[in-house]
PDB file of N, CA and C in Angstrom:
ATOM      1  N   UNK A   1     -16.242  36.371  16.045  1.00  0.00           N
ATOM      2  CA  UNK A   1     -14.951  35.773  15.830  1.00  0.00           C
ATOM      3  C   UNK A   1     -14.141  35.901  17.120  1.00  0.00           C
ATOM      4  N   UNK A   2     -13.614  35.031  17.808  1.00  0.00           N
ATOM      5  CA  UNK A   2     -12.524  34.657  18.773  1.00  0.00           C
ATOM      6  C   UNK A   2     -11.289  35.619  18.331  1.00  0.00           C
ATOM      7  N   UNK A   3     -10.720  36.037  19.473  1.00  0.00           N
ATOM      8  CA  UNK A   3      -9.358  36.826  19.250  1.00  0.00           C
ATOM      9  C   UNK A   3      -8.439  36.305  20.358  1.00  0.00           C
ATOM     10  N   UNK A   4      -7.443  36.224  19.406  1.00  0.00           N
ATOM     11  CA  UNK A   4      -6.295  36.049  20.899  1.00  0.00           C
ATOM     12  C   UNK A   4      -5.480  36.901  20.667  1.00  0.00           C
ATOM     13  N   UNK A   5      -5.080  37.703  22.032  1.00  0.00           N
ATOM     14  CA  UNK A   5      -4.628  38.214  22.646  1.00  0.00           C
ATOM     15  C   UNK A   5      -3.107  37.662  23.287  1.00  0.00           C
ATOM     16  N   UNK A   6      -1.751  38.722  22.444  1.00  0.00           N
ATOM     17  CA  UNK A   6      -0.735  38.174  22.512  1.00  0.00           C
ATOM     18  C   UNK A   6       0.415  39.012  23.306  1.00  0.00           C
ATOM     19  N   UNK A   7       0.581  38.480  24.545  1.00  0.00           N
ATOM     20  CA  UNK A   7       1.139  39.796  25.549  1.00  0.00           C
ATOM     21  C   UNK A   7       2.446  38.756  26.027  1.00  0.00           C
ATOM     22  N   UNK A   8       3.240  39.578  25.836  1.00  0.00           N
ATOM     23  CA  UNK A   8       5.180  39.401  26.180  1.00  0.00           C
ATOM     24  C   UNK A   8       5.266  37.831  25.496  1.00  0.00           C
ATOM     25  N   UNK A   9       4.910  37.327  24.665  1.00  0.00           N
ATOM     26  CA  UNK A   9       5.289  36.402  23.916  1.00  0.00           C
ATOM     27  C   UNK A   9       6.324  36.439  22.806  1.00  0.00           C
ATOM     28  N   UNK A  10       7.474  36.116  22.278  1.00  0.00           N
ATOM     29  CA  UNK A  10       8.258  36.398  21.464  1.00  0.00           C
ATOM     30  C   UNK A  10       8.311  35.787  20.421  1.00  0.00           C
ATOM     31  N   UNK A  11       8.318  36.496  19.289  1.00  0.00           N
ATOM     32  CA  UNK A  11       8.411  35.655  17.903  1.00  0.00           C
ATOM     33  C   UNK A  11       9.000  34.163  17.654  1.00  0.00           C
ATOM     34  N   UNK A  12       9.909  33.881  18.352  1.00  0.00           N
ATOM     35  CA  UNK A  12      10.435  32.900  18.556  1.00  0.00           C
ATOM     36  C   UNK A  12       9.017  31.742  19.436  1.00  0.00           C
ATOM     37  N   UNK A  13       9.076  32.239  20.174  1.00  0.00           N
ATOM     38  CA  UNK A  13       7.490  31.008  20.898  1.00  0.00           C
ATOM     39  C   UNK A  13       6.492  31.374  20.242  1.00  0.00           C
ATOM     40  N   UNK A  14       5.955  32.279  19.713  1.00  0.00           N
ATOM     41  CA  UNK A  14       4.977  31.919  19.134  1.00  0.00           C
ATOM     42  C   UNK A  14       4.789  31.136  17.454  1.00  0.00           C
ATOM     43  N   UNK A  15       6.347  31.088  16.944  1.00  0.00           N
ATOM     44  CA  UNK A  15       6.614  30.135  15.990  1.00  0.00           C
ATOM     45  C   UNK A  15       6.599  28.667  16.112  1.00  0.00           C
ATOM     46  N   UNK A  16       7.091  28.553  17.424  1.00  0.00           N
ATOM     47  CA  UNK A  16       7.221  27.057  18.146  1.00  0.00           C
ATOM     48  C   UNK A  16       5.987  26.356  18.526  1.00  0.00           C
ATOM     49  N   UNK A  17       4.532  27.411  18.939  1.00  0.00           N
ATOM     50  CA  UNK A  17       3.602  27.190  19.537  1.00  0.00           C
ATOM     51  C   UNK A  17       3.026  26.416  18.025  1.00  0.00           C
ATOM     52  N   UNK A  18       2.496  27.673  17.053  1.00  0.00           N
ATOM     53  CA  UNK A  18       2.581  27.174  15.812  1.00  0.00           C
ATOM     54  C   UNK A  18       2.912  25.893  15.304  1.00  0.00           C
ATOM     55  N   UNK A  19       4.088  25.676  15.322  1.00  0.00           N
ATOM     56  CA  UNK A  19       4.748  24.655  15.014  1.00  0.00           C
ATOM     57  C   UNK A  19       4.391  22.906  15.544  1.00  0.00           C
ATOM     58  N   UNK A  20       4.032  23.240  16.705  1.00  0.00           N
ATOM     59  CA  UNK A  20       3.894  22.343  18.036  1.00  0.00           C
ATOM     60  C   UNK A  20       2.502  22.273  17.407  1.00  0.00           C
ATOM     61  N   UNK A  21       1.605  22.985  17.399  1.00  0.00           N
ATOM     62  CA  UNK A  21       0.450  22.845  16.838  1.00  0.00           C
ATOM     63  C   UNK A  21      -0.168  21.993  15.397  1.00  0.00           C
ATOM     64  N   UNK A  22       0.358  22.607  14.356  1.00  0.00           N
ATOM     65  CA  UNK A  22       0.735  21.860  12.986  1.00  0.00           C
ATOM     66  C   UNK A  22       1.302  20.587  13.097  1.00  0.00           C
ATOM     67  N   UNK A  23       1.996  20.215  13.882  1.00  0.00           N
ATOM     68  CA  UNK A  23       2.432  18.752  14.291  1.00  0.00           C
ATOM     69  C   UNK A  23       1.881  17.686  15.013  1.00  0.00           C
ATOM     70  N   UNK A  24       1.097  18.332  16.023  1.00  0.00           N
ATOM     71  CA  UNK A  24       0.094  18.126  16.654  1.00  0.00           C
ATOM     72  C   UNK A  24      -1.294  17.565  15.694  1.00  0.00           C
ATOM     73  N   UNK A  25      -1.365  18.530  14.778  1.00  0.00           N
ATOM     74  CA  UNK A  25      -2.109  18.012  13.868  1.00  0.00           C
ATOM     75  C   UNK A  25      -1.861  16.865  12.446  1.00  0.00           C
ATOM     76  N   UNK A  26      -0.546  17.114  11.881  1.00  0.00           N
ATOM     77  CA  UNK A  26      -0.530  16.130  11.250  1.00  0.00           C
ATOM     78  C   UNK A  26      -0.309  14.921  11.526  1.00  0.00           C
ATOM     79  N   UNK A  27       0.280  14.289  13.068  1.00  0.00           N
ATOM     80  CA  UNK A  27       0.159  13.253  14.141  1.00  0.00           C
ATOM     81  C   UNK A  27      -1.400  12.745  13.490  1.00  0.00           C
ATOM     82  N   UNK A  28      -2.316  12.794  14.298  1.00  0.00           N
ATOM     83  CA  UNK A  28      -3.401  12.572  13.806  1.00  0.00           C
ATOM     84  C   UNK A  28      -4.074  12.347  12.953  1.00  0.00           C
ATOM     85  N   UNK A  29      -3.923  13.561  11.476  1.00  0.00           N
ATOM     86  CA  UNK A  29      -4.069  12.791  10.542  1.00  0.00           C
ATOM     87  C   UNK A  29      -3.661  11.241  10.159  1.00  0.00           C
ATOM     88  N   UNK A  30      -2.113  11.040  10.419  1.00  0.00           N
ATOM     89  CA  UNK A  30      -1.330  10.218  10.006  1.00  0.00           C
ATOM     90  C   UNK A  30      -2.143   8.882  10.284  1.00  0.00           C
ATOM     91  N   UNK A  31      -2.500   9.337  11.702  1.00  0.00           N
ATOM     92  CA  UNK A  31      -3.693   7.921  12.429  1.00  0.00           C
ATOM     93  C   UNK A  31      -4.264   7.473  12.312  1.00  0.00           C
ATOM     94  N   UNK A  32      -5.191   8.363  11.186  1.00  0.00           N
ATOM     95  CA  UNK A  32      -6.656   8.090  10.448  1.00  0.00           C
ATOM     96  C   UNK A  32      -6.166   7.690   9.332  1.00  0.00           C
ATOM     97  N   UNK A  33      -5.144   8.272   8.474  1.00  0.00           N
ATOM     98  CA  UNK A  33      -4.876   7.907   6.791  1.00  0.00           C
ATOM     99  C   UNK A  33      -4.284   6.810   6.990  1.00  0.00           C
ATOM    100  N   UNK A  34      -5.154   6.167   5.636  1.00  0.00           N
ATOM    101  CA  UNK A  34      -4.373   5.160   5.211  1.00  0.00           C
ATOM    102  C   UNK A  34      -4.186   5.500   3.814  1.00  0.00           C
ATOM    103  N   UNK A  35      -2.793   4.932   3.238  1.00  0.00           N
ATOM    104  CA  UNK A  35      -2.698   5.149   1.684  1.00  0.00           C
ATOM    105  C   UNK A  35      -3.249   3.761   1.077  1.00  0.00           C
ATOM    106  N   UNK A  36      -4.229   4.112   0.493  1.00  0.00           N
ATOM    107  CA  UNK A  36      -4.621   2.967  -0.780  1.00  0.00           C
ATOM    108  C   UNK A  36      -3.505   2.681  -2.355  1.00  0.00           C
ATOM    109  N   UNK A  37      -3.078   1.478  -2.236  1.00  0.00           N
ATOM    110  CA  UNK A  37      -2.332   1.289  -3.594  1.00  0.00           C
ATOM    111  C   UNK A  37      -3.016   0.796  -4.491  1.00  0.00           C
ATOM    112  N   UNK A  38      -2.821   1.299  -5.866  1.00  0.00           N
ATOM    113  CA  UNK A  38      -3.460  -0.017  -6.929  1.00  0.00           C
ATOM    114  C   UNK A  38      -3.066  -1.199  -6.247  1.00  0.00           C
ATOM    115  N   UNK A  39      -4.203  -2.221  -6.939  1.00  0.00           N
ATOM    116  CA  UNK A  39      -3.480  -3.608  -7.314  1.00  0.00           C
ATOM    117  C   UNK A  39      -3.591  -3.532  -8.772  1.00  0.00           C
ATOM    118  N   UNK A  40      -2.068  -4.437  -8.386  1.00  0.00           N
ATOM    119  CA  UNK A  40      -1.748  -4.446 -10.019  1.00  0.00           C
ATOM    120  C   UNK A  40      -2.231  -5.674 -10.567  1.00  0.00           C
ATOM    121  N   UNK A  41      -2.359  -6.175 -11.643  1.00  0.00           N
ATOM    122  CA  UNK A  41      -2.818  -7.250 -12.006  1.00  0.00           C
ATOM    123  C   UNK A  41      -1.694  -7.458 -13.114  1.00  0.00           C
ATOM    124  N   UNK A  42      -1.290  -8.967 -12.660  1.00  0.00           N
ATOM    125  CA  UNK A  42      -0.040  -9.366 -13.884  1.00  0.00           C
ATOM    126  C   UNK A  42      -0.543 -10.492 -14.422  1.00  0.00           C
ATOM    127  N   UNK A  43       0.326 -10.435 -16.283  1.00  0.00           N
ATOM    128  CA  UNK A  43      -0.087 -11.317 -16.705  1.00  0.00           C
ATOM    129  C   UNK A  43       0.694 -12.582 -16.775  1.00  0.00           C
ATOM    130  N   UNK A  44       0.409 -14.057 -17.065  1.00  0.00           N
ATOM    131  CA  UNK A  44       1.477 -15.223 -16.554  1.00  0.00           C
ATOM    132  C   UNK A  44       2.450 -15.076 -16.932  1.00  0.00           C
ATOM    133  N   UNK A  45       3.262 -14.270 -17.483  1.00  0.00           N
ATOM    134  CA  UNK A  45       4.635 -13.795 -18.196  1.00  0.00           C
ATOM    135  C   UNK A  45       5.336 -13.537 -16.937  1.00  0.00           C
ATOM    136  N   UNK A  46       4.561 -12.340 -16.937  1.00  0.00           N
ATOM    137  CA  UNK A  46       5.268 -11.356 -16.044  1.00  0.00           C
ATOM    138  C   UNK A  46       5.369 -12.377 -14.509  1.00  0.00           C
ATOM    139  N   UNK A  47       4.435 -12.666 -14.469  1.00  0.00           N
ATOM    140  CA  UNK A  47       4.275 -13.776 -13.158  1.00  0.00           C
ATOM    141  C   UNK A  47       5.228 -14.988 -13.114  1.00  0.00           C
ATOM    142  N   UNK A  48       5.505 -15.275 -14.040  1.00  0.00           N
ATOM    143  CA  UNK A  48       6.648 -16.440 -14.167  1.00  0.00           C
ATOM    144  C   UNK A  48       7.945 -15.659 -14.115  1.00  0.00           C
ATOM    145  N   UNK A  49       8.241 -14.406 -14.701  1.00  0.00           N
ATOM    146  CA  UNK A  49       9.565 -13.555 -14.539  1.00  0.00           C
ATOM    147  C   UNK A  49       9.783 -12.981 -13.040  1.00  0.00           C
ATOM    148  N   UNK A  50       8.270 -12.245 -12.735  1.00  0.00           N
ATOM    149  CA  UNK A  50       8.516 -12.197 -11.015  1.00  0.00           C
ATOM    150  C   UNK A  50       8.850 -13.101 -10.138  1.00  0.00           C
ATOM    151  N   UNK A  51       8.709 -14.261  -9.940  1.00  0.00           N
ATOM    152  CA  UNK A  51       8.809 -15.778  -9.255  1.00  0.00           C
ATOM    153  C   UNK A  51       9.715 -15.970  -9.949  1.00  0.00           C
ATOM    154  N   UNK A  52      10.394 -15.751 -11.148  1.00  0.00           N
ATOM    155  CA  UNK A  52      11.332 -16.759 -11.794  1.00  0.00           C
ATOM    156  C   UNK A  52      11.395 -18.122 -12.064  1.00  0.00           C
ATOM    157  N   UNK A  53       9.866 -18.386 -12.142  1.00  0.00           N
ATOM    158  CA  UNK A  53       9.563 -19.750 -12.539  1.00  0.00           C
ATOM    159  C   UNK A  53       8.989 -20.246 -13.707  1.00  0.00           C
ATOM    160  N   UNK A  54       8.946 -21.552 -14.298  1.00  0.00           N
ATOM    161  CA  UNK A  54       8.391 -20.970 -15.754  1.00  0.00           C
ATOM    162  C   UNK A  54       6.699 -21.066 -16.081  1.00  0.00           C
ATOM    163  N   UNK A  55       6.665 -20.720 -17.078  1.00  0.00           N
ATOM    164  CA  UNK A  55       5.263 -20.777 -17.520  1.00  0.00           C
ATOM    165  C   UNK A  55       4.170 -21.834 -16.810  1.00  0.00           C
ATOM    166  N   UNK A  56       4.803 -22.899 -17.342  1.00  0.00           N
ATOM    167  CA  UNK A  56       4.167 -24.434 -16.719  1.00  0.00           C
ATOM    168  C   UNK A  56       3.763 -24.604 -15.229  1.00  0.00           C
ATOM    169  N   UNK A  57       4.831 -23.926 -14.188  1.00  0.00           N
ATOM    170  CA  UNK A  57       4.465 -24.012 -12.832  1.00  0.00           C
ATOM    171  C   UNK A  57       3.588 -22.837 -12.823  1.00  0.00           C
ATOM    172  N   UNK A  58       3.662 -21.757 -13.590  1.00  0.00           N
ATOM    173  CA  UNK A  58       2.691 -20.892 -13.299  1.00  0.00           C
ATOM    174  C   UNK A  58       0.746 -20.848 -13.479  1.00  0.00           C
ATOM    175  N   UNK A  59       1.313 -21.941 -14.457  1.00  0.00           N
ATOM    176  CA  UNK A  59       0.155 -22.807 -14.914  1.00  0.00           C
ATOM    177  C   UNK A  59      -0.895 -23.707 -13.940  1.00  0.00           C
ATOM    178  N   UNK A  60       0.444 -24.429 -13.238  1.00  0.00           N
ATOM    179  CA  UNK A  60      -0.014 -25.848 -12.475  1.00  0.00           C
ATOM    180  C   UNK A  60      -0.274 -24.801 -11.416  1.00  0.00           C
ATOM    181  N   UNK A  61       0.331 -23.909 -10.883  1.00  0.00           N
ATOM    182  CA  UNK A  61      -0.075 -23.317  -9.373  1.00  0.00           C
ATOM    183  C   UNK A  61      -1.500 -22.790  -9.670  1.00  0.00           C
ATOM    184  N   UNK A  62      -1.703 -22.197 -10.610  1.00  0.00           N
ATOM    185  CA  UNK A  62      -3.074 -21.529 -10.977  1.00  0.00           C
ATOM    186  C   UNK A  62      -4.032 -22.785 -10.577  1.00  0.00           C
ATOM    187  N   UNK A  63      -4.048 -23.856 -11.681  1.00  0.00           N
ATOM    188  CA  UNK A  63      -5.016 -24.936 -11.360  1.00  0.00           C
ATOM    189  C   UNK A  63      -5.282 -25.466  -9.916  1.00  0.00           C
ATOM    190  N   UNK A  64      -3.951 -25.571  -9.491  1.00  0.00           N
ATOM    191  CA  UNK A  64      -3.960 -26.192  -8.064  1.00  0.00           C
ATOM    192  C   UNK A  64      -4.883 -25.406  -6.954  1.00  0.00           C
ATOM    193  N   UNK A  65      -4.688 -24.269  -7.233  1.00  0.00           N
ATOM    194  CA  UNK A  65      -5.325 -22.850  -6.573  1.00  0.00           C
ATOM    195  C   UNK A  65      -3.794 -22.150  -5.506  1.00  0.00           C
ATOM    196  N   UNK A  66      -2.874 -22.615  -5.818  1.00  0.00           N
ATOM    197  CA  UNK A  66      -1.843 -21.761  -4.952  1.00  0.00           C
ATOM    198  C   UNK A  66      -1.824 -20.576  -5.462  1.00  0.00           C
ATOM    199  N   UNK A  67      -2.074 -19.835  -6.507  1.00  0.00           N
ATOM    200  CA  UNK A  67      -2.316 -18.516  -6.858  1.00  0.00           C
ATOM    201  C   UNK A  67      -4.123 -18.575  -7.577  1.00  0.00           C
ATOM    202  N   UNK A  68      -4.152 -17.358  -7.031  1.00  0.00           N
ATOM    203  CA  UNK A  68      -5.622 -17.264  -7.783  1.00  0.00           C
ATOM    204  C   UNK A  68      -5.663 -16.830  -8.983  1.00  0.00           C
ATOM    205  N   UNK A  69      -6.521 -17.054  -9.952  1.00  0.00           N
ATOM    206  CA  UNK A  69      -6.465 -16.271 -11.332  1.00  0.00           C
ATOM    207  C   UNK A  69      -7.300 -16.095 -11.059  1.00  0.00           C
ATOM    208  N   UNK A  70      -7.248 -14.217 -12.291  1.00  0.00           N
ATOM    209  CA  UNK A  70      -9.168 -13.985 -12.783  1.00  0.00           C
ATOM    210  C   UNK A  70      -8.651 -14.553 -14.132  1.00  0.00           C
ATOM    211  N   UNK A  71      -9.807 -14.418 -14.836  1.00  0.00           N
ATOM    212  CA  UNK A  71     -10.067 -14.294 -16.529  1.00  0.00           C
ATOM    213  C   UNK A  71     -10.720 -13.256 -16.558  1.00  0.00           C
ATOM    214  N   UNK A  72     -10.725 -12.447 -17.428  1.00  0.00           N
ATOM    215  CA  UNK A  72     -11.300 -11.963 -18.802  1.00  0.00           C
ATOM    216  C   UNK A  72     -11.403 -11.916 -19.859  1.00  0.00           C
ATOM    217  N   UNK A  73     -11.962 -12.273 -20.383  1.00  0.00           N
ATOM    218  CA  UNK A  73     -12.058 -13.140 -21.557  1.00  0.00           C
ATOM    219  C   UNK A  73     -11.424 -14.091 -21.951  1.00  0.00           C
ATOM    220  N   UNK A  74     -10.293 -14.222 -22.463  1.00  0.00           N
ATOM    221  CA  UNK A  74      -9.671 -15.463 -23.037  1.00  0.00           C
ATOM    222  C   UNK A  74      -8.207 -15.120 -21.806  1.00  0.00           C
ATOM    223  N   UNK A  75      -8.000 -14.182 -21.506  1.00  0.00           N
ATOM    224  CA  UNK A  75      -6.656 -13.509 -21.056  1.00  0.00           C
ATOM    225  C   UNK A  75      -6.979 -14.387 -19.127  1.00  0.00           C
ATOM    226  N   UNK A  76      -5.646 -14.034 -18.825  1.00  0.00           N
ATOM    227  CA  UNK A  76      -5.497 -14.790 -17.631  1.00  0.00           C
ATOM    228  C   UNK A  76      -4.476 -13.635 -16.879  1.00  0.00           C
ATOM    229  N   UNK A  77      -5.264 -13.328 -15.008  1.00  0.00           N
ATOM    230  CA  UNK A  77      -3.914 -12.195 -14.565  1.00  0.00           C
ATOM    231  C   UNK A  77      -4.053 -12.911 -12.995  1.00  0.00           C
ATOM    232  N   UNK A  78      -3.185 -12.166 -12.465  1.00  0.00           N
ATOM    233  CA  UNK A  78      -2.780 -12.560 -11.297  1.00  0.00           C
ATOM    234  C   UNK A  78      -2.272 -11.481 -10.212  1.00  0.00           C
ATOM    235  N   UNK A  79      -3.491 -11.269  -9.220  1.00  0.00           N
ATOM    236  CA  UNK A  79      -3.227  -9.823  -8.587  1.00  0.00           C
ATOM    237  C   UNK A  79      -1.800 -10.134  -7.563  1.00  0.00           C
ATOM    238  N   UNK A  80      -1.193  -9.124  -7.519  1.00  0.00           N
ATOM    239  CA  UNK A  80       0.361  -8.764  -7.171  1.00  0.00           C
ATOM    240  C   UNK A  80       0.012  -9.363  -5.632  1.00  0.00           C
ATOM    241  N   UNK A  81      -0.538  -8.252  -5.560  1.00  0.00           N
ATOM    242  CA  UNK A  81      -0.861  -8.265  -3.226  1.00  0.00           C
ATOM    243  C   UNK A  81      -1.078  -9.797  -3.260  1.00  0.00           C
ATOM    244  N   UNK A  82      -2.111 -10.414  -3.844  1.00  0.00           N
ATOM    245  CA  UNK A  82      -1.968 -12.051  -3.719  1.00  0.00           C
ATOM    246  C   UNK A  82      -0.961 -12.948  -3.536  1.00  0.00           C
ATOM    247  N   UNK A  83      -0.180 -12.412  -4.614  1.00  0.00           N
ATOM    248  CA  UNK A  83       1.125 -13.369  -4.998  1.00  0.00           C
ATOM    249  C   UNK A  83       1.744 -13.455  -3.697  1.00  0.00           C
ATOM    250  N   UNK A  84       2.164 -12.261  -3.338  1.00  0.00           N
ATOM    251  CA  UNK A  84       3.167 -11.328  -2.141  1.00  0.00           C
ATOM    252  C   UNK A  84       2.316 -11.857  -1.090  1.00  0.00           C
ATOM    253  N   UNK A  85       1.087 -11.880  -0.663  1.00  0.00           N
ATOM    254  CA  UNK A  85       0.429 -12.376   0.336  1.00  0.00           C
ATOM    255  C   UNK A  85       0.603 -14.335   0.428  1.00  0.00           C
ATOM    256  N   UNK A  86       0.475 -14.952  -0.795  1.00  0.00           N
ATOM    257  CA  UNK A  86       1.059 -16.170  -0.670  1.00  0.00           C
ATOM    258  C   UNK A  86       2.098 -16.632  -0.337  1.00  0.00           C
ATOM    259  N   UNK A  87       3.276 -15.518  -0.855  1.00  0.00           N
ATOM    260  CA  UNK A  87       4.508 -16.103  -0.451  1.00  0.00           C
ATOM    261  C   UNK A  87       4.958 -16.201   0.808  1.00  0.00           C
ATOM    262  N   UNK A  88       4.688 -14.848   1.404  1.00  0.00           N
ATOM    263  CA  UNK A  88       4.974 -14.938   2.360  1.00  0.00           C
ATOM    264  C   UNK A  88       4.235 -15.434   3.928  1.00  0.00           C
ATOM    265  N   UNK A  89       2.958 -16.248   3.115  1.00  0.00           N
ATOM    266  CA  UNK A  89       2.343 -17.272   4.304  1.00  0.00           C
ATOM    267  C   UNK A  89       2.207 -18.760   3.983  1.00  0.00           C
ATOM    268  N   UNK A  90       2.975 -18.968   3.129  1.00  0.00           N
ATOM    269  CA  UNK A  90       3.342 -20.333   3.163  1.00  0.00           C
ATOM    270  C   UNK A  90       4.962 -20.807   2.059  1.00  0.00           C
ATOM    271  N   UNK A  91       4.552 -22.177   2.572  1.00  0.00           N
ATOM    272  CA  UNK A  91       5.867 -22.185   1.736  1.00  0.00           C
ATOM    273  C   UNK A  91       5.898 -23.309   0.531  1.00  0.00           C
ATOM    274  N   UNK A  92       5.808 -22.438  -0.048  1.00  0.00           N
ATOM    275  CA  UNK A  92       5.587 -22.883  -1.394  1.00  0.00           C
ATOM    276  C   UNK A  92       6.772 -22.906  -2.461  1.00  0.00           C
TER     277      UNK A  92
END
């Protein structure tokens, strides 16, 4: 095991060194992490209340393909990041 050896250093710098260190390190982390979010998946309700548009355009945009739908089974959703990624690259 490594030892260090701590001569006329004062509590005060060697808190700072510490400190400087731990910061040093979470820098880095920060660099590498990324935070993953759900996607949420909404259903045309909620999708017509988010947009504030009604049902029908939420309808026609689906068909058209300006929003993507999945299905499952009979049900119909519409991932969020999509929506938010459409809007704000075109203008729709």
């Amino acid at each position: 095991m490594d030892a260090i050896l701590l001569k006329e250093v004062t509590p005060q710098q060697l808190t700072e060194t510490i400190l400087k260190g731990v910061e040093t390190q979470i820098n880095d982390l920060k660099k590498s992490f990324t935070l993953k979010e759900p996607d949420d998946f909404l259903t045309r309700m909620e999708v017509a209340k988010l947009l504030k548009i009604s049902l029908t355009t939420v309808h026609e945009w689906a068909n058209t393909g300006v929003l993507k739908m999945y299905k499952v089974g009979n049900r119909t959703y519409f991932s969020r990041k999509e929506i938010e990624k459409t809007l704000f690259s075109s203008n729709v």
